[in-house]
Protein backbone atom coordinates (compact mmCIF):
# COMPACT_ATOMS: atom_id res chain seq x y z
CA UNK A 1 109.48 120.26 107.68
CA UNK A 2 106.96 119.23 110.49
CA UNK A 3 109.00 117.19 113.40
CA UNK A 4 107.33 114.16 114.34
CA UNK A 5 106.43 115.52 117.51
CA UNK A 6 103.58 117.55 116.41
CA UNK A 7 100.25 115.75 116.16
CA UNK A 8 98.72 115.56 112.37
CA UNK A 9 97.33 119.22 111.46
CA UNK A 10 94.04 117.47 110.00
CA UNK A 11 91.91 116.18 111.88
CA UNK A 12 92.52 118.02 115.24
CA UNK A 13 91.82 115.86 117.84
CA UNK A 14 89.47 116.81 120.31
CA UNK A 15 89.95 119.22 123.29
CA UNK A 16 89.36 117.75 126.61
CA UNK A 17 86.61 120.03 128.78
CA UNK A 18 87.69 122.15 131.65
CA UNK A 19 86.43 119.42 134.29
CA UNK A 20 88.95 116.77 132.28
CA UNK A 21 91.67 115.34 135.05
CA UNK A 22 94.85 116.94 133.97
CA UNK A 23 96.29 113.19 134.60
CA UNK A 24 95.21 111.74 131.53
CA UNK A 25 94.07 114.92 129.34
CA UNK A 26 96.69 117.63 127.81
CA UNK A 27 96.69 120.46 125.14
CA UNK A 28 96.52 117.93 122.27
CA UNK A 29 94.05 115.61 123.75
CA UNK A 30 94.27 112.60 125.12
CA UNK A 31 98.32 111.78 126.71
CA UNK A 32 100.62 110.14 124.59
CA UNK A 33 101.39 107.94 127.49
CA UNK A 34 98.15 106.65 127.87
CA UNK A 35 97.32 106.34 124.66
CA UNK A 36 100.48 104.09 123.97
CA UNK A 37 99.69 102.05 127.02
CA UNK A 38 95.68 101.61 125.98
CA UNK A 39 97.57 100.37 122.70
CA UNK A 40 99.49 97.43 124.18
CA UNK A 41 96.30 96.30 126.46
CA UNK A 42 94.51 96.11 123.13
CA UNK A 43 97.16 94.33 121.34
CA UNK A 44 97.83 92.24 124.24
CA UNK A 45 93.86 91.67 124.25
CA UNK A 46 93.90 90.51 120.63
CA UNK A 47 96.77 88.20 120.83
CA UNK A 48 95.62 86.38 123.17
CA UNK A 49 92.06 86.13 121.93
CA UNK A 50 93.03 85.17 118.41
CA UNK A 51 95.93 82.59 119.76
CA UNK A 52 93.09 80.66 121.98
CA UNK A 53 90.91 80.77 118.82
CA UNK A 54 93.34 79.11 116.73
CA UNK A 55 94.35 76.78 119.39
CA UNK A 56 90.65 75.77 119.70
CA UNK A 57 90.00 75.36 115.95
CA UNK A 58 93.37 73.43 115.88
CA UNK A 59 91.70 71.09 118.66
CA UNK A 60 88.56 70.86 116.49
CA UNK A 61 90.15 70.11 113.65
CA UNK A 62 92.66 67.43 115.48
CA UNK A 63 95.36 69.46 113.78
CA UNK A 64 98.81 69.31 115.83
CA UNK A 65 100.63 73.29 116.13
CA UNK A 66 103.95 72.58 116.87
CA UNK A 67 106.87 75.03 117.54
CA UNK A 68 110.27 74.13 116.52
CA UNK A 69 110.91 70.62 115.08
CA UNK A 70 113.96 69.21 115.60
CA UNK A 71 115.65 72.83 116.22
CA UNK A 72 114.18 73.81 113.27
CA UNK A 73 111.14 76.20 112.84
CA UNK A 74 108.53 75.19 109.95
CA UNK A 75 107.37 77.26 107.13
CA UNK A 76 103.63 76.91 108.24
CA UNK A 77 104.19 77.47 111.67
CA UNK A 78 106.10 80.91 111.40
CA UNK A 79 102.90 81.76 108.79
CA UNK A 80 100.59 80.78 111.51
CA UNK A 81 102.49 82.83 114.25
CA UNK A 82 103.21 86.45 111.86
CA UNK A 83 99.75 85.97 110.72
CA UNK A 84 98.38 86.22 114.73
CA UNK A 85 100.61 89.02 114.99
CA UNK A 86 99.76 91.35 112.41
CA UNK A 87 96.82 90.43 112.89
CA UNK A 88 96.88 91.77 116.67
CA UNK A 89 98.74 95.22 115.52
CA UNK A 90 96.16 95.86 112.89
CA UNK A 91 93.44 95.66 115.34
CA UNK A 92 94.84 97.43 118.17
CA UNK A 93 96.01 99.82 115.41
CA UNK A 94 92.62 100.24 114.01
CA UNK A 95 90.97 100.93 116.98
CA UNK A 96 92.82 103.85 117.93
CA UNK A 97 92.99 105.67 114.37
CA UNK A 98 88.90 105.55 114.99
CA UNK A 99 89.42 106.90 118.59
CA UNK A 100 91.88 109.74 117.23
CA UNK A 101 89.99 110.16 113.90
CA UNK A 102 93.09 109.65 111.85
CA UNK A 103 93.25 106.95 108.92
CA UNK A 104 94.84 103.59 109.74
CA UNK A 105 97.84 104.48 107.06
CA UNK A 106 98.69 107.82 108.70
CA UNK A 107 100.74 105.71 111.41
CA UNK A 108 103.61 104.70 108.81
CA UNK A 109 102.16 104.06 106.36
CA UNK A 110 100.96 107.09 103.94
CA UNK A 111 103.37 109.29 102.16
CA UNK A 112 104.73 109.37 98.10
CA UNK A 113 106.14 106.79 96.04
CA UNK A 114 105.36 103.90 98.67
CA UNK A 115 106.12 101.23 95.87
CA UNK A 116 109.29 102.55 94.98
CA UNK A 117 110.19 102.38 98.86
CA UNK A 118 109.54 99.13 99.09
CA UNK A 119 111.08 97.78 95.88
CA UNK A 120 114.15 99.62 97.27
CA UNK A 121 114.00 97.91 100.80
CA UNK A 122 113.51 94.56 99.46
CA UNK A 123 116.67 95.27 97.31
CA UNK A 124 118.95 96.90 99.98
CA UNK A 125 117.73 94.35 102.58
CA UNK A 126 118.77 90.98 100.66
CA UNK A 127 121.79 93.21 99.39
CA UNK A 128 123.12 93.84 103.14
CA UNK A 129 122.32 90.80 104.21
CA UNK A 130 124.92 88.86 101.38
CA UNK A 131 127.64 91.80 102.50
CA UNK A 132 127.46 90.50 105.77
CA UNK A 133 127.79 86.78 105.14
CA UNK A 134 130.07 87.60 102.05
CA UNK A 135 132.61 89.64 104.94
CA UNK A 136 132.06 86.45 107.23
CA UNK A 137 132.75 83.94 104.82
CA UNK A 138 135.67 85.85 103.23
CA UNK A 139 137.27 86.24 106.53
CA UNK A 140 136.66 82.61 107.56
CA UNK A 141 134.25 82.75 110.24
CA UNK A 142 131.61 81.52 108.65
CA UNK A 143 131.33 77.75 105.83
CA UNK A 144 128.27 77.60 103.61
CA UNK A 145 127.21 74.33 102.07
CA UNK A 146 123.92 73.30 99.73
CA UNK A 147 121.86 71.50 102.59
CA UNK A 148 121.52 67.94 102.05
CA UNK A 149 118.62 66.25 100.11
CA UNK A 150 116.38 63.81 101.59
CA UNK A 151 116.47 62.09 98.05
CA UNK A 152 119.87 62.68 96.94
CA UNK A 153 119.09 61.15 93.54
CA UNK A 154 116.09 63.59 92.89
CA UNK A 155 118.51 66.01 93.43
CA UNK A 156 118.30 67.74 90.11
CA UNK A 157 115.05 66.59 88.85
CA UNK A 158 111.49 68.43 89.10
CA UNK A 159 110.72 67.37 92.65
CA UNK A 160 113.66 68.88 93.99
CA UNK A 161 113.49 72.24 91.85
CA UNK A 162 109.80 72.05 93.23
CA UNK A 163 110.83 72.14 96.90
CA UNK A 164 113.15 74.55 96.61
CA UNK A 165 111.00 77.46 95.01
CA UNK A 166 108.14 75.70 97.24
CA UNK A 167 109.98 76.43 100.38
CA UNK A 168 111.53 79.82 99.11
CA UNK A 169 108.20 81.30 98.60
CA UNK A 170 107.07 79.66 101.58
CA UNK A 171 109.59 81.79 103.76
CA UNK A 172 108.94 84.88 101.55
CA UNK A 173 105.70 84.85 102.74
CA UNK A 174 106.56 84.41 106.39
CA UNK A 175 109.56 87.09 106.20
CA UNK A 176 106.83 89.76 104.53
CA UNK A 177 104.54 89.16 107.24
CA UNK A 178 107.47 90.17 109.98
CA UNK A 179 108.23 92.98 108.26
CA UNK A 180 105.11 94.49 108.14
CA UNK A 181 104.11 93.11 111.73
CA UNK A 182 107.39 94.00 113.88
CA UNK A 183 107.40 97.51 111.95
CA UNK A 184 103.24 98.24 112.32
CA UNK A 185 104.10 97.09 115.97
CA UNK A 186 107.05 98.86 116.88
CA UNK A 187 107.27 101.98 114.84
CA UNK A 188 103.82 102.36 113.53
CA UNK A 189 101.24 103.69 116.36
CA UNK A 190 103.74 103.42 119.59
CA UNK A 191 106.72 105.09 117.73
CA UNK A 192 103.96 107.77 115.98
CA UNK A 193 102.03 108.26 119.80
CA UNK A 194 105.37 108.48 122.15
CA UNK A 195 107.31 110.83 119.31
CA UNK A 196 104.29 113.34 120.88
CA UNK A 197 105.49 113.37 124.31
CA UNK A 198 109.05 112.26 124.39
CA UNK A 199 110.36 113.81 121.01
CA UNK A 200 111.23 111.38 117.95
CA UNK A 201 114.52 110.01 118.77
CA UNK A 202 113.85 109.20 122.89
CA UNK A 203 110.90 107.46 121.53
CA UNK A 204 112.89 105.40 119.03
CA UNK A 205 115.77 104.90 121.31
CA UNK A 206 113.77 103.43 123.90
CA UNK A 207 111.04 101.79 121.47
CA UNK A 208 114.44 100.54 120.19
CA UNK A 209 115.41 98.51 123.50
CA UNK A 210 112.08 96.91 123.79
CA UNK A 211 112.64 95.56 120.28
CA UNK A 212 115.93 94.07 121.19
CA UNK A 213 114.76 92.90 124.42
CA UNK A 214 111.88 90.85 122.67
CA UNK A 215 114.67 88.83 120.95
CA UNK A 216 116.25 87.49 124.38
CA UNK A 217 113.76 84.34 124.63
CA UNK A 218 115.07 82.98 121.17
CA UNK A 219 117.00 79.95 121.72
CA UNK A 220 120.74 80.90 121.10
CA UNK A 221 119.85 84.61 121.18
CA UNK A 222 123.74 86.34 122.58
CA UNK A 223 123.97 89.83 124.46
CA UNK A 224 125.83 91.34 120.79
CA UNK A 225 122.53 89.82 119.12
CA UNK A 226 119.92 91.97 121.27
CA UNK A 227 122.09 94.94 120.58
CA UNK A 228 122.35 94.14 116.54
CA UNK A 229 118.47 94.21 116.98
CA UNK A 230 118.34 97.49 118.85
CA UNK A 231 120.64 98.54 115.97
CA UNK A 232 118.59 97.57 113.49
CA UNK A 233 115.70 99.17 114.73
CA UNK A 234 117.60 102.16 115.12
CA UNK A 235 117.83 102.25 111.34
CA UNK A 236 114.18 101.46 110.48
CA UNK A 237 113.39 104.42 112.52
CA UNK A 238 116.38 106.51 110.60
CA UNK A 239 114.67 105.72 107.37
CA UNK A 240 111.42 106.91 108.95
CA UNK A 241 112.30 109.84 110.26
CA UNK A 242 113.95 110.83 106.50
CA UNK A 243 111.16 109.63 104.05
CA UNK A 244 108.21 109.72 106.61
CA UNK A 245 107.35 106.15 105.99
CA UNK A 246 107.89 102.88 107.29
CA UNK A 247 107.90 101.33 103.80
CA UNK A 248 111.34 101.01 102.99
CA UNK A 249 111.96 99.46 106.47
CA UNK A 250 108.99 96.93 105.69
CA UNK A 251 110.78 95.65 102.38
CA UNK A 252 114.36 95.64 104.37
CA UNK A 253 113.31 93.82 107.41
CA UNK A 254 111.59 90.93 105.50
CA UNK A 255 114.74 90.37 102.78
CA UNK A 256 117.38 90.91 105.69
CA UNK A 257 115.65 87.93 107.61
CA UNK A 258 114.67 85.84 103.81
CA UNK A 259 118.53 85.64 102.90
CA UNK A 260 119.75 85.29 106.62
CA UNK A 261 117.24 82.63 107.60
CA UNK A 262 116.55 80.86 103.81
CA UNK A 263 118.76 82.06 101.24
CA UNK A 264 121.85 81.43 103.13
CA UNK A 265 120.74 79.19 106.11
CA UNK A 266 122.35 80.84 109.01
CA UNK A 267 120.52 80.73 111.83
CA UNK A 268 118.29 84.09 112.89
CA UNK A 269 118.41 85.13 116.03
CA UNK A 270 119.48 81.62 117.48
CA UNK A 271 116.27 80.13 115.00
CA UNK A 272 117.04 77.37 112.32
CA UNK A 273 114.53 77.51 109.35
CA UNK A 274 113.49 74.22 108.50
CA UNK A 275 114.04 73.87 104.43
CA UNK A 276 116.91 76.03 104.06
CA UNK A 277 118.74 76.75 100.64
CA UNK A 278 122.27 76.13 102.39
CA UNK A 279 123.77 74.81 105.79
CA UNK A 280 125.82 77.10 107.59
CA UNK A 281 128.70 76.11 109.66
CA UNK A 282 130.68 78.94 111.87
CA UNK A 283 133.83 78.90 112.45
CA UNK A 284 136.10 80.72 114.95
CA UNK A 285 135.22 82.81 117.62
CA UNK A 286 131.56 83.69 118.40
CA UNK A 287 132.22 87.31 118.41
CA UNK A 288 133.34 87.21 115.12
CA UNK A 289 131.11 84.27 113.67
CA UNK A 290 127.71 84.99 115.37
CA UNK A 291 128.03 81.44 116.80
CA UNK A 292 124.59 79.85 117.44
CA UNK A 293 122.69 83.66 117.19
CA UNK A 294 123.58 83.98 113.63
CA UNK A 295 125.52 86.56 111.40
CA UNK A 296 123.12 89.17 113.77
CA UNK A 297 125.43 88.01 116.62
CA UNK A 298 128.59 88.97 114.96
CA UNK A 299 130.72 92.09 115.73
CA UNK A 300 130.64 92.55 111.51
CA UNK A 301 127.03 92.96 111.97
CA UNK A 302 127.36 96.12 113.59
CA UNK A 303 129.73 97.72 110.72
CA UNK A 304 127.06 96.50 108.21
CA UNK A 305 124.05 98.17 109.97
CA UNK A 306 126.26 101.05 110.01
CA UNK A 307 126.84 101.37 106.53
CA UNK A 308 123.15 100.93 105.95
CA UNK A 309 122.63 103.94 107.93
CA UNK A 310 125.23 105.88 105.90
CA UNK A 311 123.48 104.45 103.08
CA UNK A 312 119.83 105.82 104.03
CA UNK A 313 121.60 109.08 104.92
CA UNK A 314 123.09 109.26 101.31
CA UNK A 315 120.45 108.42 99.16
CA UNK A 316 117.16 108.75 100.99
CA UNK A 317 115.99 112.64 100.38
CA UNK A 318 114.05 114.15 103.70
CA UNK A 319 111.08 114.63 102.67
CA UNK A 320 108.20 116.78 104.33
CA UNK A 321 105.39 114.54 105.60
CA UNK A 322 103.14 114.76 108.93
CA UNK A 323 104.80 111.59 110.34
């Protein structure tokens, strides 16, 4: 099989000429370093050129972008936000497949049976996710309830049944954009780029960090939930490093957060979703309950991720692939 550290056979990127400074050129082209960095100005560049946009058109259009609403974050809101930042990766991503002269889907996204990957992650994801609040519930650190109704006596008629698939697909929509953005972002280009100079699992490792580190300015975020993040991306890049692509840990990430965040109305990452299927109360100690972070901040969390390694280990077949 061809490691991850090798650059893609076809095409081969161009040589740099004898008068090139040694700094920035080496035997495969331009530095991995370098390149990763010139990827984070340009995704830097395009979030904040497409956030002023919006918040201009928003101005125009009198329309009021709010964050969190009472604690709780809104449906249209997280769409807005995901939407900026895939938006942001896909640029910043584009622009360097051109410069390399490699095809947009050859950082994550290429290889065989890419459906069946994803069909599988969306499975596994919402199927971890209910182990986890199943072992918290049955060990009494966590109390689910069906979250109050507005209009208790529309309860069971059409309205309600509305709202409720309304809001579900709603949140699908938002979780599906996080997967793919946080993944493209993460462990699409930068994972692909520093895999060249540092060797696959370095780059994960420390590509791993960042991504918990990005979690500490939710509110409620706890030390155990940045390192059930850095966990978690430790497994995305497990399943990439077996089948070669990210798609399995696209269809994961966005079911893990659907059922943590809708489904089962725990909070994610210290962040209430605002039209949750259920209310969720903990109960006990934080290091067992998650507290304010969410299941995410609970010691089980860890033994679940695990067993969704051993899981991805057992049943997902390395495969050769230029990723």
């Amino acid at each position: 099989m061809e490691d991850l550290e090798t650059p893609s056979p076809a095409p081969k990127p161009s040589m740099p000429s004898p008068r090139s400074p040694v700094i920035f050129f080496g035997p495969n082209g331009f530095r991995a370093g370098w390149s990763a960095l010139l990827f984070v100005s340009l995704f830097l560049i395009a979030m904040f050129s497409l956030s002023a946009a919006m918040g201009l058109l928003a101005k125009h259009l009198h329309l009021h972008l709010s964050g969190l609403r009472g604690g709780e974050l809104s449906p249209s809101t997280g769409l807005l936000s995901e939407a900026i930042l895939l938006a942001a990766t896909l640029l910043a991503t584009l622009v360097m497949a051109r410069m390399e002269h490699r095809p947009m889907l050859a950082y994550g996204l290429s290889g065989t049976g890419r459906l069946r990957h994803f069909v599988v992650g969306l499975l596994t994801g919402f199927g971890f996710m209910s182990l986890l609040i199943g072992i918290l519930v049955a060990t009494h650190h966590l109390r689910l309830e069906a979250t109050p109704s507005d209009a208790p006596t529309l309860a069971h008629s059409m309205l309600a049944r509305t709202t409720f698939w309304r809001y579900a697909a709603l949140w699908g929509c938002v979780c599906l954009l996080v997967g793919f953005a946080e993944e493209l972002l993460l462990r699409g280009y930068l994972l692909f780029t520093l895999a060249r100079g540092l060797r696959f699992w370095p780059a994960a490792i420390l590509l791993a960090v960042l991504f918990g580190a990005l979690h500490k300015s939710n509110p409620g975020e706890s030390p155990f939930g940045l390192v059930a993040a850095a966990g978690a991306a430790l497994l995305f890049s497990l399943s990439l490093r077996r089948i070669g692509s990210l798609w399995w840990a696209i269809g994961f990430h966005a079911t893990w957060d659907w059922a943590e965040s809708y489904f089962y109305g725990t909070p994610d990452s210290g962040i209430l979703s605002q039209g949750r299927r259920m209310t969720a109360h903990p109960i006990g100690s934080v290091w067992w309950s998650g507290g304010a972070t969410g299941p995410e901040g609970s010691l089980w969390c860890l033994l679940v991720l695990a067993l969704a390694a051993l899981w991805v280990l057992g049943t997902q077949r390395k495969v050769s692939t230029d990723f």
